[in-house]
Protein backbone atom coordinates (compact mmCIF):
# COMPACT_ATOMS: atom_id res chain seq x y z
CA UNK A 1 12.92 -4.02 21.94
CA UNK A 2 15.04 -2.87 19.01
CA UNK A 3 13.31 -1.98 15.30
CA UNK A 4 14.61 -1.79 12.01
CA UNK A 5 13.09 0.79 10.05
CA UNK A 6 13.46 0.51 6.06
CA UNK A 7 12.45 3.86 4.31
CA UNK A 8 10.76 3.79 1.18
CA UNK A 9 13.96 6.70 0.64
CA UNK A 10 16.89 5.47 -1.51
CA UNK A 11 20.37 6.30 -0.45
CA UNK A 12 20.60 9.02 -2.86
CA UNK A 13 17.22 10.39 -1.70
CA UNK A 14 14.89 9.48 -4.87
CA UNK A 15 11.52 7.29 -3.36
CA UNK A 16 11.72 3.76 -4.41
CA UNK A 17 9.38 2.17 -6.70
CA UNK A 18 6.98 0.75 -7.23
CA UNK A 19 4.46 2.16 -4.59
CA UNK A 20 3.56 -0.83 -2.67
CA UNK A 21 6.75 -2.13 -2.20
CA UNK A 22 6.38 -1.81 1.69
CA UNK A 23 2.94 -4.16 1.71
CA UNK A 24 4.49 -6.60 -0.30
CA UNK A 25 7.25 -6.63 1.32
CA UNK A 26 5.17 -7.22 4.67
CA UNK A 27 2.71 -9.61 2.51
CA UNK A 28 5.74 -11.99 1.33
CA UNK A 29 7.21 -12.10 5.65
CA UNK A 30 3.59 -12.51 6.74
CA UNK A 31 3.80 -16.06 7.83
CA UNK A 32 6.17 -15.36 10.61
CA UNK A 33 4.16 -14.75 13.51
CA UNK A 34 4.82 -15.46 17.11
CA UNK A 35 4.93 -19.10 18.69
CA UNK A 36 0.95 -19.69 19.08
CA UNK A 37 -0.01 -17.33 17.18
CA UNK A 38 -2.87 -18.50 14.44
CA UNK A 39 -1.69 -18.23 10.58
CA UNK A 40 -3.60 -16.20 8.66
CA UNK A 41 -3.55 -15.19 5.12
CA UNK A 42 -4.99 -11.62 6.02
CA UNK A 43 -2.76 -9.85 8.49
CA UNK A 44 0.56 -9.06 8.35
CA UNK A 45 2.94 -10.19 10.60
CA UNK A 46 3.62 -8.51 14.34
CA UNK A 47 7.09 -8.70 12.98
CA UNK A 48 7.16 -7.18 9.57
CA UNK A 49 4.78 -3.96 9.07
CA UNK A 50 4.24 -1.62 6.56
CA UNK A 51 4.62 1.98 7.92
CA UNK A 52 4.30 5.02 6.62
CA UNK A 53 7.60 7.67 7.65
CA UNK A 54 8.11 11.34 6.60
CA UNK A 55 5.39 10.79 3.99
CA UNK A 56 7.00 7.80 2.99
CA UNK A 57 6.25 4.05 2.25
CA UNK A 58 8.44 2.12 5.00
CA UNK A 59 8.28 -0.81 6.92
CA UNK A 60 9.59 -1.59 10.28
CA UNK A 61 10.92 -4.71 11.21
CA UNK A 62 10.86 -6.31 15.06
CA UNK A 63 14.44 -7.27 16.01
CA UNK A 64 12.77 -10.32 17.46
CA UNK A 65 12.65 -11.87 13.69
CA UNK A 66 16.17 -12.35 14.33
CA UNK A 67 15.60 -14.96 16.75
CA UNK A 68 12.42 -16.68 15.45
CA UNK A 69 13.50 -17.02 11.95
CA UNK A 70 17.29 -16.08 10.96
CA UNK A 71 16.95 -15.75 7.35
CA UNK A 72 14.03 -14.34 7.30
CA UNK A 73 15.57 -11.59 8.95
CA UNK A 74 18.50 -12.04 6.72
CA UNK A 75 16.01 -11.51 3.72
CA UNK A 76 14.68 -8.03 4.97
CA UNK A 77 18.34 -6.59 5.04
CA UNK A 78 19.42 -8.09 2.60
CA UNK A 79 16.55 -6.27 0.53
CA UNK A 80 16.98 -3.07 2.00
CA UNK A 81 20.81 -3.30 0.92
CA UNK A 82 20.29 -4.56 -2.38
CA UNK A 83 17.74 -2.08 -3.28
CA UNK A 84 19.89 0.94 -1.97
CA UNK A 85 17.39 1.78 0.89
CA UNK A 86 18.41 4.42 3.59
CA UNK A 87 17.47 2.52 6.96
CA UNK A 88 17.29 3.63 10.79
CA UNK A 89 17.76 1.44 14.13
CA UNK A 90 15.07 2.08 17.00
CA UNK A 91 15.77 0.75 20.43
CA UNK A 92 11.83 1.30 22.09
CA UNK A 93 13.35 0.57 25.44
CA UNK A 94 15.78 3.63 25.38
CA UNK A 95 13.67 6.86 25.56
CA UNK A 96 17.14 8.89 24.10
CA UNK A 97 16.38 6.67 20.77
CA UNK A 98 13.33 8.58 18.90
CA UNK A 99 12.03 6.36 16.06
CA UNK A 100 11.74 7.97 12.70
CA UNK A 101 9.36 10.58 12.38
């Protein structure tokens, strides 16, 4: 399984604001879940989670999104490009890839 991790870093190394960018973030792709899986209004989704890395507001996206919902995954680059965030690949299948610390 492959992640996407967006750090809460900009390219240019200052943190991004505002603070709980990462939980909205995860908040506003909360409605994609699995096939089956119940809605809820509560949880985030399996697929989009807010994470903290090197002390830092992040989230890290499933590369399974992809599949399930194309622009929605579209809409999570997209904002980590637009807002100038540094981001990291994770492949969880290859123990040579170490996710972010």
């Amino acid at each position: 399984m492959r992640q996407l991790f967006i750090l809460g870093v900009t390219e240019d190394g200052h943190r991004f604001r505002p603070s709980d960018w990462a939980e909205r973030l995860a908040g506003v792709m909360a409605q994609f879940r699995p096939p089956g899986m119940a809605p809820s209004h509560i949880t985030y989704s399996p697929y989009v989670l807010p994470v903290i890395v090197d002390g830092n507001r992040s989230v890290v996206v499933d590369e399974r999104l992809r599949e399930l919902e194309p622009l929605a995954w579209k809409f999570v680059v997209d904002f980590a490009r637009d807002n100038n965030l540094q981001t990291k690949e994770h492949d969880t299948d290859n123990p040579e890839s170490a996710p972010p610390a």
